[in-house]
C-alpha atoms as a PDB file:
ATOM      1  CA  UNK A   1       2.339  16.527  -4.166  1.00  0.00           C
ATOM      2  CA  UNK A   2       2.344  19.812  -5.046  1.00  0.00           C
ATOM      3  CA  UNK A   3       1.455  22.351  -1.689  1.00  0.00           C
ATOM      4  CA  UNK A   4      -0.789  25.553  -1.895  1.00  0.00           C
ATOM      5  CA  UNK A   5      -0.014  28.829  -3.200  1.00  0.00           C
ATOM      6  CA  UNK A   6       0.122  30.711  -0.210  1.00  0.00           C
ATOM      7  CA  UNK A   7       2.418  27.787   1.449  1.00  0.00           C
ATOM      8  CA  UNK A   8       0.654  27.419   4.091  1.00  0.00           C
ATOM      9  CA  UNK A   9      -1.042  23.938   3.604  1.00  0.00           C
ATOM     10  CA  UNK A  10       1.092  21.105   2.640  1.00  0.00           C
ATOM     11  CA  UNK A  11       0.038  17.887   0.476  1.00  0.00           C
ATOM     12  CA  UNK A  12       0.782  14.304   0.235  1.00  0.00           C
ATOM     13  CA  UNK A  13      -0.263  11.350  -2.097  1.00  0.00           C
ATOM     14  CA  UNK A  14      -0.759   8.093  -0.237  1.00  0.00           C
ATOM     15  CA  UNK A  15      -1.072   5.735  -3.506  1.00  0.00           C
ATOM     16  CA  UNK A  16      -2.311   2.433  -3.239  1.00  0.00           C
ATOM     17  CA  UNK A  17       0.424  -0.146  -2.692  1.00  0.00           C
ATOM     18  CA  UNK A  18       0.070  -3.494  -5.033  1.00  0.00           C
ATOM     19  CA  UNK A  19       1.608  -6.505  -4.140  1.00  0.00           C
ATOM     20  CA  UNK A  20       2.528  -8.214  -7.652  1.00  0.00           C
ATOM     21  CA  UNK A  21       3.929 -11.186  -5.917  1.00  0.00           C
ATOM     22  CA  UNK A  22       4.166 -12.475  -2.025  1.00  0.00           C
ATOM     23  CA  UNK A  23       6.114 -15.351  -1.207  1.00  0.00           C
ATOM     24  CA  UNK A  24       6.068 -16.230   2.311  1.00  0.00           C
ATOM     25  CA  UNK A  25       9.425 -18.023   3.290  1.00  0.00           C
ATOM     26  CA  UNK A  26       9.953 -18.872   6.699  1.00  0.00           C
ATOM     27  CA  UNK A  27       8.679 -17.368  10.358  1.00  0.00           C
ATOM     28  CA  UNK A  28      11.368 -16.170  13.064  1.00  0.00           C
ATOM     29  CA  UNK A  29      11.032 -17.070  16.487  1.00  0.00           C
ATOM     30  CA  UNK A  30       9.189 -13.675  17.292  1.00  0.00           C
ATOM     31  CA  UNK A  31       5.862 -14.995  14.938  1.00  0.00           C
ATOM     32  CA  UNK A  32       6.794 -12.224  12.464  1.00  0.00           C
ATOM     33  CA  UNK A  33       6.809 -14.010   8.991  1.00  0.00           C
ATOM     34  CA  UNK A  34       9.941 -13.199   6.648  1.00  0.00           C
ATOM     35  CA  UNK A  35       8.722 -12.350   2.835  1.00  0.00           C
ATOM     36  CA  UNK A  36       9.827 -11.649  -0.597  1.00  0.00           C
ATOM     37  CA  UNK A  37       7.633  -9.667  -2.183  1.00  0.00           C
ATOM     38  CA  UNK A  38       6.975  -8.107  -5.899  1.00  0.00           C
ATOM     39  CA  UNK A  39       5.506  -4.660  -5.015  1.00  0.00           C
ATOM     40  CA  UNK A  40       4.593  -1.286  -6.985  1.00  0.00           C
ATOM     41  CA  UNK A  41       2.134   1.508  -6.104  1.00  0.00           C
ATOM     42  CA  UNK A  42      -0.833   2.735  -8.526  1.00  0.00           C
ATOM     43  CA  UNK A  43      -2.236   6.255  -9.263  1.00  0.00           C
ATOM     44  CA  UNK A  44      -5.397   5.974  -7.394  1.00  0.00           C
ATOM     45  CA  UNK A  45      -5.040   6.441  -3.614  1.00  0.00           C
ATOM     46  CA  UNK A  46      -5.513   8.805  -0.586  1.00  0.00           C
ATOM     47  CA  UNK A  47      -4.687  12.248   0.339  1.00  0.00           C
ATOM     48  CA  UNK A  48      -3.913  14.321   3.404  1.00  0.00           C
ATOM     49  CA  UNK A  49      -3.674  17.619   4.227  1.00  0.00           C
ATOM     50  CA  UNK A  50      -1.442  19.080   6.834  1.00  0.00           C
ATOM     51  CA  UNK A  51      -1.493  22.402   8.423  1.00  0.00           C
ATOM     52  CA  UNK A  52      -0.701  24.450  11.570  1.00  0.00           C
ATOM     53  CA  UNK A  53      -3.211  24.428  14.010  1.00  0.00           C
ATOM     54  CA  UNK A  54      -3.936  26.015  17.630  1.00  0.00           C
ATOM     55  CA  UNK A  55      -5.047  21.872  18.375  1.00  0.00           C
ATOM     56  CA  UNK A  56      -4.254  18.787  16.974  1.00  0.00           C
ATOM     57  CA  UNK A  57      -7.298  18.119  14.734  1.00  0.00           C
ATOM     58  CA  UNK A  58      -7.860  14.841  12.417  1.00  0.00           C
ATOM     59  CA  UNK A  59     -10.975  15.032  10.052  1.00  0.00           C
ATOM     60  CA  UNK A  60     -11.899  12.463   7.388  1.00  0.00           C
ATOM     61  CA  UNK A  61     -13.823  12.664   4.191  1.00  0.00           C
ATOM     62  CA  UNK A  62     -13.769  10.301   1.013  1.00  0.00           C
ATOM     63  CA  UNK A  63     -16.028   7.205   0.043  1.00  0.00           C
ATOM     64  CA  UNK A  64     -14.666   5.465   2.957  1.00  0.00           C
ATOM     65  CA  UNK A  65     -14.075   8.189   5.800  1.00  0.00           C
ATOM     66  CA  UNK A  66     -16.573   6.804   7.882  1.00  0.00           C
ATOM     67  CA  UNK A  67     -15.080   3.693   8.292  1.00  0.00           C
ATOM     68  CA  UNK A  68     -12.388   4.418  10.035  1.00  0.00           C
ATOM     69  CA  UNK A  69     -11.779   5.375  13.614  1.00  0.00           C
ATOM     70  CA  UNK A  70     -10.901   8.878  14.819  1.00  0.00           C
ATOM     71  CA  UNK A  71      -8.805   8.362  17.645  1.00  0.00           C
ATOM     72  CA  UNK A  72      -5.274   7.413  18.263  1.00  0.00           C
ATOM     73  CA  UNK A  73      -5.778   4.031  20.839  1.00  0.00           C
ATOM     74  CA  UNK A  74      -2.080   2.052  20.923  1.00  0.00           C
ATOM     75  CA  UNK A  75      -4.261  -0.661  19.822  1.00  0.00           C
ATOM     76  CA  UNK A  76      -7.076   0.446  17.644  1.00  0.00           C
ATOM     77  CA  UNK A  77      -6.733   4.045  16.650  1.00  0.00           C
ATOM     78  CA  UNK A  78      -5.755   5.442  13.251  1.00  0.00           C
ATOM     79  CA  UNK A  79      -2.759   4.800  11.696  1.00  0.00           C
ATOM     80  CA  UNK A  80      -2.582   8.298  10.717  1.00  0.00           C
ATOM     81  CA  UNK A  81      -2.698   9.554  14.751  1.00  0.00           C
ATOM     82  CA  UNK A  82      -0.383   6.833  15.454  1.00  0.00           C
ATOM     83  CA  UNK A  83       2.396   8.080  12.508  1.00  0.00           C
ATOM     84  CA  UNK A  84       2.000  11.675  13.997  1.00  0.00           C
ATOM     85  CA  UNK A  85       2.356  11.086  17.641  1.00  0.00           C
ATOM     86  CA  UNK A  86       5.571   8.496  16.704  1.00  0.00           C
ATOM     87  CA  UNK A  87       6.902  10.971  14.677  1.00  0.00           C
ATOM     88  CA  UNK A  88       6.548  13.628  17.358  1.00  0.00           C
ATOM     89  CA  UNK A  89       8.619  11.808  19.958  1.00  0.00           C
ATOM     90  CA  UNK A  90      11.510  11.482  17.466  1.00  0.00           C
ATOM     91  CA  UNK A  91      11.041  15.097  16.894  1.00  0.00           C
ATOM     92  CA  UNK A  92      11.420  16.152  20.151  1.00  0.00           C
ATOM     93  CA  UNK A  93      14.094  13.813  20.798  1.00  0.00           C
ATOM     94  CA  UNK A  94      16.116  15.695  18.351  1.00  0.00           C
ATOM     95  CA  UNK A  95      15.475  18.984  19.694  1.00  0.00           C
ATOM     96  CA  UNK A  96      13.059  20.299  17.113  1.00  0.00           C
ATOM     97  CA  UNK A  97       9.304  21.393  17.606  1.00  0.00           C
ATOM     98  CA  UNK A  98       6.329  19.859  16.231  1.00  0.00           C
ATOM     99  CA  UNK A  99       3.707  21.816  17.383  1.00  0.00           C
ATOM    100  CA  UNK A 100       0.092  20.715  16.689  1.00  0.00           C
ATOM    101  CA  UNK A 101      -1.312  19.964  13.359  1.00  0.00           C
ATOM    102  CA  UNK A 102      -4.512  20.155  11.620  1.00  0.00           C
ATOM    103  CA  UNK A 103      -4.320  16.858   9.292  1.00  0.00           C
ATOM    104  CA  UNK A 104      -7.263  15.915   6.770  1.00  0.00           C
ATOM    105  CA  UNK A 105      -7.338  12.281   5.638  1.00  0.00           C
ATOM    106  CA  UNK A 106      -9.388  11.813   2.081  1.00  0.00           C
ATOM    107  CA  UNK A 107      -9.656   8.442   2.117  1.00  0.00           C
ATOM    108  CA  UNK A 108     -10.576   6.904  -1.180  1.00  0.00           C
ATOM    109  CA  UNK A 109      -9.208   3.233  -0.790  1.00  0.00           C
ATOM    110  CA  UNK A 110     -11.005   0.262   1.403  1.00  0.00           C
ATOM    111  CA  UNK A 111      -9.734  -0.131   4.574  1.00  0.00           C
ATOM    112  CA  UNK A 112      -8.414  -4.068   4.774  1.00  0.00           C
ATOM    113  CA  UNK A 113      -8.155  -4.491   1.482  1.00  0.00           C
ATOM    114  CA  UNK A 114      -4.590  -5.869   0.670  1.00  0.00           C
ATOM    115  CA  UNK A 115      -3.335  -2.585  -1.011  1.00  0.00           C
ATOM    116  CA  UNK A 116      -1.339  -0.898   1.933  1.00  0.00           C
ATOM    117  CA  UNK A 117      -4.306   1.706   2.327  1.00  0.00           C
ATOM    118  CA  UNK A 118      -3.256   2.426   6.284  1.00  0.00           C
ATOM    119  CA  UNK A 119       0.213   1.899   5.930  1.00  0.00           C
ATOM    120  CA  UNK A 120       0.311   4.314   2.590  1.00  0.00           C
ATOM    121  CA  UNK A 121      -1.486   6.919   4.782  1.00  0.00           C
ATOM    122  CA  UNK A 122       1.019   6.600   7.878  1.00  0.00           C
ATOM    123  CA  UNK A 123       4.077   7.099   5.023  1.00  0.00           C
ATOM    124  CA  UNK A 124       2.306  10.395   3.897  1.00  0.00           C
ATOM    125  CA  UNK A 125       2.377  11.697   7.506  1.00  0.00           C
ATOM    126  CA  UNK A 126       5.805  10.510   8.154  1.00  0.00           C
ATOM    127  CA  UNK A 127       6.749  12.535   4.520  1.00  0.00           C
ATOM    128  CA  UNK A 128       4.275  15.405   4.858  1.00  0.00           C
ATOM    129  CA  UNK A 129       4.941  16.356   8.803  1.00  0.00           C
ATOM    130  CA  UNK A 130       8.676  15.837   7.995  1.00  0.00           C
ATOM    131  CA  UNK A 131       8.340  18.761   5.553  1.00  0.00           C
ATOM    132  CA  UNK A 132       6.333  20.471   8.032  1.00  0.00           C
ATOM    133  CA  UNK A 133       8.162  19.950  11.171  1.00  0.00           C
ATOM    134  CA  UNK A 134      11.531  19.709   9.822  1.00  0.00           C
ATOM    135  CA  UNK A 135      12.281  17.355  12.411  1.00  0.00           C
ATOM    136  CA  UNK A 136      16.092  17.241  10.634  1.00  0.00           C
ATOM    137  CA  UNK A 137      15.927  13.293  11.364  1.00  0.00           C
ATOM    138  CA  UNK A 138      17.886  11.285   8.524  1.00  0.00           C
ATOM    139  CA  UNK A 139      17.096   8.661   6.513  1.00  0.00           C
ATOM    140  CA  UNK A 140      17.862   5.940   8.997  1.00  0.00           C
ATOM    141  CA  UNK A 141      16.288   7.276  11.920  1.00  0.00           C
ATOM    142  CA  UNK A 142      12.624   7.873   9.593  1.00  0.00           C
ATOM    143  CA  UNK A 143      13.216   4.030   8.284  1.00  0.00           C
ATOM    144  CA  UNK A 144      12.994   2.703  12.047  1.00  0.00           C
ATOM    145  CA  UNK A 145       9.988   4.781  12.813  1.00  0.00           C
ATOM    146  CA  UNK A 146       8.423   3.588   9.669  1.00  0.00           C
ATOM    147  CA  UNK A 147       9.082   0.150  10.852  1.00  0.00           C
ATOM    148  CA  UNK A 148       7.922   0.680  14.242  1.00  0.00           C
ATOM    149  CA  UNK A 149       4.371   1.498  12.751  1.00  0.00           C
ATOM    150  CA  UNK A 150       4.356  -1.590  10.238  1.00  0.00           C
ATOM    151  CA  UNK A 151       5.804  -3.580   8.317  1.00  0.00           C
ATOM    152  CA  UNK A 152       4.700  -2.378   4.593  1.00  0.00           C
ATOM    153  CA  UNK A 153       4.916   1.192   6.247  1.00  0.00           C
ATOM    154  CA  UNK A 154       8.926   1.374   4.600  1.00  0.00           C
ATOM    155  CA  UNK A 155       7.754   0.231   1.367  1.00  0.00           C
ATOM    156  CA  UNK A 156       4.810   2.958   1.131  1.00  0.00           C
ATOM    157  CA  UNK A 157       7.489   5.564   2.674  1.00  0.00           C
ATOM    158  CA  UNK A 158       9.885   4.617  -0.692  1.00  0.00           C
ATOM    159  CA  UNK A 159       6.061   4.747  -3.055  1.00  0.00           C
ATOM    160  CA  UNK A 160       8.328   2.951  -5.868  1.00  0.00           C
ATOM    161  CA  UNK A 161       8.750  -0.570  -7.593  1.00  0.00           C
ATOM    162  CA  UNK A 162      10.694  -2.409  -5.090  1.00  0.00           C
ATOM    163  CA  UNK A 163      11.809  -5.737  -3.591  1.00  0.00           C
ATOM    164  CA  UNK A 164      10.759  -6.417  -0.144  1.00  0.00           C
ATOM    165  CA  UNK A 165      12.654  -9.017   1.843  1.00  0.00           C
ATOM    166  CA  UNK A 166      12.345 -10.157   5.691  1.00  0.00           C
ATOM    167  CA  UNK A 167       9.676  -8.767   7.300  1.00  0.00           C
ATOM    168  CA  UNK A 168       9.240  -5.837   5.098  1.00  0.00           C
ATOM    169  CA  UNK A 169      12.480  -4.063   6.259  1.00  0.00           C
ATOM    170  CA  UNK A 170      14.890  -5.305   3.387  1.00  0.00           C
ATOM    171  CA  UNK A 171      14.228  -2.572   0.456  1.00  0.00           C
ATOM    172  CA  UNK A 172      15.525  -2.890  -3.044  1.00  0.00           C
ATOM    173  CA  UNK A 173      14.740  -0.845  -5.763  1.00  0.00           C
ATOM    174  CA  UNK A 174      12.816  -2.901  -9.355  1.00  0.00           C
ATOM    175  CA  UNK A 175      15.362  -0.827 -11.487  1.00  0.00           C
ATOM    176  CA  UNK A 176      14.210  -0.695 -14.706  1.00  0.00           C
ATOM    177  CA  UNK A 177      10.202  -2.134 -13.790  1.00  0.00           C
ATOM    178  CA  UNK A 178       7.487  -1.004 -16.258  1.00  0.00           C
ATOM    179  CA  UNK A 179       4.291   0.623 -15.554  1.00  0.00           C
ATOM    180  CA  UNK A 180       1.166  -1.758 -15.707  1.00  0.00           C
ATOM    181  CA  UNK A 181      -2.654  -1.109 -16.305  1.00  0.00           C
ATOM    182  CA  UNK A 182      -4.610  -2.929 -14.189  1.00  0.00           C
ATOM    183  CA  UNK A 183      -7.811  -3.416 -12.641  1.00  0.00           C
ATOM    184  CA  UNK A 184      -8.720  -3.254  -8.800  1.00  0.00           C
ATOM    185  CA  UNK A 185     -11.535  -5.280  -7.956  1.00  0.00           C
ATOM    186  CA  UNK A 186     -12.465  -5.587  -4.237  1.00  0.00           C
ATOM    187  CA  UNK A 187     -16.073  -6.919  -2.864  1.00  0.00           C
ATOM    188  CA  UNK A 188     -15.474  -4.552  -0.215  1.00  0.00           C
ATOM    189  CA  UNK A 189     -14.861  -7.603   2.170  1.00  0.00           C
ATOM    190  CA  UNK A 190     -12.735  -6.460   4.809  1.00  0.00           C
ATOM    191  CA  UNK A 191      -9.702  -9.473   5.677  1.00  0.00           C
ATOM    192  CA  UNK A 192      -7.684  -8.940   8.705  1.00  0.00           C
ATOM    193  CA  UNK A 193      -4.146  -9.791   8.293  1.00  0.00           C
ATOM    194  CA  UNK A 194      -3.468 -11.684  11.421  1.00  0.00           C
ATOM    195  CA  UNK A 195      -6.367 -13.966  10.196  1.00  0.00           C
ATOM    196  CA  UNK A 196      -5.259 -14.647   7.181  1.00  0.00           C
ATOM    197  CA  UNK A 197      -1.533 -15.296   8.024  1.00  0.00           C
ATOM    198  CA  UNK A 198      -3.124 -17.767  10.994  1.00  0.00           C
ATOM    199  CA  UNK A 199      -4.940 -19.307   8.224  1.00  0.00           C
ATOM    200  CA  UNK A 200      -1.688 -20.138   6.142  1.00  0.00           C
ATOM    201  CA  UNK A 201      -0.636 -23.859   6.035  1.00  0.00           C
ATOM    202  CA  UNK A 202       2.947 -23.842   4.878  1.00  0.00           C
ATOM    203  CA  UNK A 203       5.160 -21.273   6.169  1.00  0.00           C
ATOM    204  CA  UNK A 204       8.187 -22.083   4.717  1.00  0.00           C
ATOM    205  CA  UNK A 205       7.898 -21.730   0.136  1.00  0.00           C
ATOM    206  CA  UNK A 206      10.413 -21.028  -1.767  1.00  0.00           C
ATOM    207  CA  UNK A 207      11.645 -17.255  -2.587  1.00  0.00           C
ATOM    208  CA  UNK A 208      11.354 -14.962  -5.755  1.00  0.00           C
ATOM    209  CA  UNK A 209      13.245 -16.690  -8.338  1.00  0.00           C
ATOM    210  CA  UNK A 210      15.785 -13.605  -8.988  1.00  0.00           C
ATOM    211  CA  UNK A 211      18.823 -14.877  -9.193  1.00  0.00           C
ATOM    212  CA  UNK A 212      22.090 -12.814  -8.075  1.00  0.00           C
ATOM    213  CA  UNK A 213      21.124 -10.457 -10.719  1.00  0.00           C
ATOM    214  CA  UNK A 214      17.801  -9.021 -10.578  1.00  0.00           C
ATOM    215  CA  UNK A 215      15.344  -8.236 -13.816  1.00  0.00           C
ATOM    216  CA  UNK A 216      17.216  -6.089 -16.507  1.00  0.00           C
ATOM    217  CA  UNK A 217      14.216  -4.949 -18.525  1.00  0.00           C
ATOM    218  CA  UNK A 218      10.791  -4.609 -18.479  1.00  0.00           C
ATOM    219  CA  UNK A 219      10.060  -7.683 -20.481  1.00  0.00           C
ATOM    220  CA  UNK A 220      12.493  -9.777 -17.458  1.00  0.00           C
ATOM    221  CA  UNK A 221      10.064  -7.998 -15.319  1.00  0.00           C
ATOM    222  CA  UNK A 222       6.781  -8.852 -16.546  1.00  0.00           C
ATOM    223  CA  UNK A 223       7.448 -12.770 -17.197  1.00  0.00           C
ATOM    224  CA  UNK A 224       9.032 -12.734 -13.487  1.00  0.00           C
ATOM    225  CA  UNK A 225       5.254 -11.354 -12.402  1.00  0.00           C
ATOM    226  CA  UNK A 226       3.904 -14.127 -14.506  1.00  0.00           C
ATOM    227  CA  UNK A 227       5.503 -16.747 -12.882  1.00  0.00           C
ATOM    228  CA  UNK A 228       5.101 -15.743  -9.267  1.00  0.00           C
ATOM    229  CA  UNK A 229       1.897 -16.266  -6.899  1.00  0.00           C
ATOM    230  CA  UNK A 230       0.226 -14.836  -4.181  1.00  0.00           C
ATOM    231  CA  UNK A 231       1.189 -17.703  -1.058  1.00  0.00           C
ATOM    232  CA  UNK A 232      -1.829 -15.447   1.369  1.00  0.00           C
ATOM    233  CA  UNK A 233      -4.079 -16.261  -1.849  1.00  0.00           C
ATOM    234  CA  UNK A 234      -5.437 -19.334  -0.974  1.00  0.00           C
ATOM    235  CA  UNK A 235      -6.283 -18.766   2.762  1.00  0.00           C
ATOM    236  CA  UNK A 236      -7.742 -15.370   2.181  1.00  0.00           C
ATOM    237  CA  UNK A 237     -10.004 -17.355   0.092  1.00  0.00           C
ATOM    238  CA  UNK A 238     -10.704 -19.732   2.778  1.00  0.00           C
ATOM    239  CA  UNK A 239     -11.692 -17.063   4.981  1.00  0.00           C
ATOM    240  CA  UNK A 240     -13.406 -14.830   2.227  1.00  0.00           C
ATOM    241  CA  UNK A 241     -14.459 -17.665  -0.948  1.00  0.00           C
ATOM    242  CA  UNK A 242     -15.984 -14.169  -2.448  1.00  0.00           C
ATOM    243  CA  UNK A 243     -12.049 -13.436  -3.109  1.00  0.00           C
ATOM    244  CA  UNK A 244     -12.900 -16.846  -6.043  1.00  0.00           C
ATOM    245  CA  UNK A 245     -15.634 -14.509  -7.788  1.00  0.00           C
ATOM    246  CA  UNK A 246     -13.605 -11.775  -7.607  1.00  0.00           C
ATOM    247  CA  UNK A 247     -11.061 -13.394  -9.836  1.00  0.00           C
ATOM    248  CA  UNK A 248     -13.298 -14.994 -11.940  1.00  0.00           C
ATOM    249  CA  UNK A 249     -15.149 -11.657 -12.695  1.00  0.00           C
ATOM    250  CA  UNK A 250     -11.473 -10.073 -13.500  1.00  0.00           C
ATOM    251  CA  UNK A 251     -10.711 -12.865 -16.084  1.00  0.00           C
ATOM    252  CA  UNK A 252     -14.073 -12.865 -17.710  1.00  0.00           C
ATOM    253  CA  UNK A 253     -13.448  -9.146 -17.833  1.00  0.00           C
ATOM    254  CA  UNK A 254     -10.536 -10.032 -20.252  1.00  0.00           C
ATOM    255  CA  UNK A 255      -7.453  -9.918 -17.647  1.00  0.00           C
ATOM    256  CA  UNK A 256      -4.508 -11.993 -18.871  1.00  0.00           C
ATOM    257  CA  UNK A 257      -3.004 -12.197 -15.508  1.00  0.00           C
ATOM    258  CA  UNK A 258      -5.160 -12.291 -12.133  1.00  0.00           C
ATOM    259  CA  UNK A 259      -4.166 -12.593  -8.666  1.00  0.00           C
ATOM    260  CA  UNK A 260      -5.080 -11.118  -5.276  1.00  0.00           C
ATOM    261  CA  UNK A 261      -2.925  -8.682  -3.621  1.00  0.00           C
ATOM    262  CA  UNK A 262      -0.925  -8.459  -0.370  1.00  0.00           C
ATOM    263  CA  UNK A 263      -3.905 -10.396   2.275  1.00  0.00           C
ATOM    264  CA  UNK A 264      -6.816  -8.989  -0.069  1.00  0.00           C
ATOM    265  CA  UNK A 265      -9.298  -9.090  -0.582  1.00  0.00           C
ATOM    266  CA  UNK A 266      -8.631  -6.891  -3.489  1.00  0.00           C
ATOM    267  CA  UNK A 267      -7.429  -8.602  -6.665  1.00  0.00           C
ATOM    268  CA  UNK A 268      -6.031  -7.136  -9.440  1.00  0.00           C
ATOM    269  CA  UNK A 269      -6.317  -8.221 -13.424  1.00  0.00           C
ATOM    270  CA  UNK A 270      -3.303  -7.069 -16.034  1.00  0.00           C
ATOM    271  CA  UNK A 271      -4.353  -5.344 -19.222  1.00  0.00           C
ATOM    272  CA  UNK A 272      -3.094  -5.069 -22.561  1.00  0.00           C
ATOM    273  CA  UNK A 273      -3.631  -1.153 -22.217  1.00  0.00           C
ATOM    274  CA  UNK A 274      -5.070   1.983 -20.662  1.00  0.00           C
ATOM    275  CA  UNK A 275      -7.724   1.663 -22.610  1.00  0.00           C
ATOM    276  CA  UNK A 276      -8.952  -1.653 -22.659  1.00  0.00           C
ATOM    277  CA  UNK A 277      -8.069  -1.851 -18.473  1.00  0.00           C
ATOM    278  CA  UNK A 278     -10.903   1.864 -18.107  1.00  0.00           C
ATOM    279  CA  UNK A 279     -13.158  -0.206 -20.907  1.00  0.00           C
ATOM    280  CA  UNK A 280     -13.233  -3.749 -18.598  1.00  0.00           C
ATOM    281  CA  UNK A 281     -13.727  -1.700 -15.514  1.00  0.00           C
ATOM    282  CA  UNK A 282     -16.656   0.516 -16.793  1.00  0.00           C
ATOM    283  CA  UNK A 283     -18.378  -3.043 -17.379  1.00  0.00           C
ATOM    284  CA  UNK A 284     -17.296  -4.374 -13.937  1.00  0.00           C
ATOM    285  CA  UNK A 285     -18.593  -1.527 -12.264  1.00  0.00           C
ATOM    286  CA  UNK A 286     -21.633  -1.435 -13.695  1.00  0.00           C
ATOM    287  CA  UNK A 287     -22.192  -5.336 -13.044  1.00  0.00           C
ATOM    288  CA  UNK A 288     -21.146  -4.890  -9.264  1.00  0.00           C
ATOM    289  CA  UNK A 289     -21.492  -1.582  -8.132  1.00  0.00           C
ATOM    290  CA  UNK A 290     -21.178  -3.074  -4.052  1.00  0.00           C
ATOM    291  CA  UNK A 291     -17.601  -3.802  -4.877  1.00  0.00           C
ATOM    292  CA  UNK A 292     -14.363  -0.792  -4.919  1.00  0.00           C
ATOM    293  CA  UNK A 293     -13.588  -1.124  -8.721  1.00  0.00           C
ATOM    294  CA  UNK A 294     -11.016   1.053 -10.388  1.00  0.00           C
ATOM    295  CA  UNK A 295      -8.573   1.368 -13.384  1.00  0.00           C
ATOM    296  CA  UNK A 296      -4.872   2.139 -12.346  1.00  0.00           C
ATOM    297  CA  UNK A 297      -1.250   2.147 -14.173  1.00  0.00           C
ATOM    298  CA  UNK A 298       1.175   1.936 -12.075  1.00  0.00           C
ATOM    299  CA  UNK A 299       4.481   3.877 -11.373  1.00  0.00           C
ATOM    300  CA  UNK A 300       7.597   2.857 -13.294  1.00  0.00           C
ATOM    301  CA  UNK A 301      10.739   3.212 -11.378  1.00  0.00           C
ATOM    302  CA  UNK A 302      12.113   6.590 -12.029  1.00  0.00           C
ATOM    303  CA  UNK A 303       8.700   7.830 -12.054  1.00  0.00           C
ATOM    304  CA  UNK A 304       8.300  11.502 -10.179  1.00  0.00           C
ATOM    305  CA  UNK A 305       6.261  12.117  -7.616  1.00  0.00           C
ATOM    306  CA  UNK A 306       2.005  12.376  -7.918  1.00  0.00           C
ATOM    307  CA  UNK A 307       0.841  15.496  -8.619  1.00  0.00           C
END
C-alpha cells in the first residue's frame, strides 16, 4: 500500500485469503492437524492504518467493526493487539524501539468466515509496524512470530499464490498460478475452527496430487483446482447445512466450479470472466442481501503489491 504524502501515516492491505483446495493429511501428537493446501488472496479485504501516537490506540470502522473485540486478552482479544504486542517483544529484544502506535482497523471481511480475515489483519501489522518500527528483525525471526500468532498468519504475511504444507509453516510459492474471478458468498454464519476440525471424521486423506514437479502453467493450475476438494467441507456443513444453500445459490448463479473455503462458511464460485463473476453477484446480492457477497480476481504470482 501506498503511505501518505506527508509520510507520516503508513498503510497496509490485508486481502482476503482463499483457500482453493484443503486437504487434511494426518494430526501430530500435539492435536495440530498437518495440511496441504491450494491458497491465493483476492482484491477485496481490510485495511489498517498505523501511526505514532502519545498511547497505544486501536479503533475500528468498516461493515463489520463492531463485531470484533477491542482489547488484546491472550485468549480472546484482537488479533490485531495480539500481532502488535508480539511484535513489540521481538522488537525490544533486538534493541530497537517501538514506541506506541495509533492503529485503525477497516474491517470489510466477516469475521469466521474461512478467508483468513484475522490472520490477514495480524500479517498487515507484522508488515506495516515493521516499516514503522524498523525492528531490523530478518526474515526468519518475522516467520516464527507469524507462526506464533497462527497458523495461516505465514501465508497472509507472503499475500501470494502458494502451497501450504504441515501446519501452515511449509511455504511454497504457485509459480506461474493465474488470476481467477470469483464470487464470495457467505450467509454471514460465523464457524469456529476448532469446531469444525472436531467435527472432521477422517484425519488422515490423501495429499495434493503435485507430483515432484509442481504446475507449469496456468492451465496445469486450474485443472489441479478442479480436481481437488475442500476435506473441512463436509463438517462445516454439518455444523452450518446453510453452507449447502450457499453452494447451490453459487451454481445456479452460473459458477462452473464451487467449493467452500478454508473452515467457511464462505464459498466461492469460478467465473468465466470479470464480467460475468460482477454480473452473477449483482443478482446474488440482490436475492440475499443478509449474506457478505462480493466479486474478486485474484492475485497471480508475480503480482505487485495492492494499491
Amino acid at each position: 500500500m501506498k503511505d501518505a504524502p506527508d509520510g507520516g501515516a503508513i498503510f497496509e492491505f490485508a486481502a482476503a485469503k482463499i483457500n482453493l483446495a484443503l486437504h487434511v493429511t494426518g494430526r501430530r501428537g500435539d492435536g495440530y492437524h498437518l495440511l496441504d493446501s491450494l491458497v491465493t488472496f483476492a482484491d477485496i479485504g481490510d485495511r489498517l492504518t498505523f501511526l505514532p501516537s502519545d498511547t497505544d490506540r486501536f479503533t475500528l470502522s468498516g461493515r463489520f467493526g463492531d463485531d470484533l473485540p477491542h482489547h488484546d486478552d491472550i485468549r480472546t482479544g484482537n488479533l490485531v493487539l495480539k500481532a502488535r504486542n508480539r511484535l513489540r517483544e521481538e522488537a525490544v529484544g533486538a534493541g530497537a524501539a517501538a514506541g506506541p502506535v495509533h492503529i485503525h482497523l477497516e474491517k470489510n471481511l466477516p469475521p469466521a468466515a474461512g478467508i483468513g480475515g484475522g490472520s490477514a489483519d495480524a500479517a498487515a501489522v507484522l508488515r506495516g509496524l515493521g516499516r514503522l518500527w524498523q525492528p531490523g528483525l530478518d526474515a526468519e525471526a518475522l516467520a516464527r512470530v507469524a507462526l506464533s500468532l497462527g497458523a495461516d498468519v505465514p501465508m497472509c504475511l507472503a499475500s501470494r499464490p502458494l502451497v501450504a504444507r504441515g501446519i501452515g509453516d511449509i511455504i511454497v510459492p504457485a509459480t506461474g498460478f493465474p488470476r481467477l474471478d470469483l464470487v464470495l458468498a457467505n450467509p454471514l454464519l460465523p464457524l469456529a475452527t476448532p469446531a469444525v476440525f472436531a467435527a472432521l471424521e477422517n484425519r488422515h486423506n490423501p495429499p495434493l496430487s503435485i507430483e515432484a514437479q509442481a504446475p507449469a502453467d496456468a492451465s496445469e493450475w486450474t485443472a489441479l483446482v478442479r480436481e481437488s476438494r475442500n476435506d473441512l467441507q463436509l463438517p462445516a456443513s454439518r455444523i452450518a447445512p446453510a453452507v449447502h444453500g450457499v453452494l447451490d445459490a453459487l451454481s445456479s448463479a452460473g459458477a462452473s466450479l464451487v467449493r467452500m473455503s478454508g473452515s467457511g462458511a464462505t464459498c466461492f464460485g469460478l467465473f468465466a470472466d470479470v464480467d460475468s463473476a460482477k454480473a452473477a453477484a449483482d443478482r446474488l446480492a440482490h436475492a440475499r442481501p443478509d449474506w457478505f457477497v462480493a466479486a474478486t480476481t485474484t492475485l497471480a504470482e508475480g503480482d505487485d503489491d495492492h494499491d
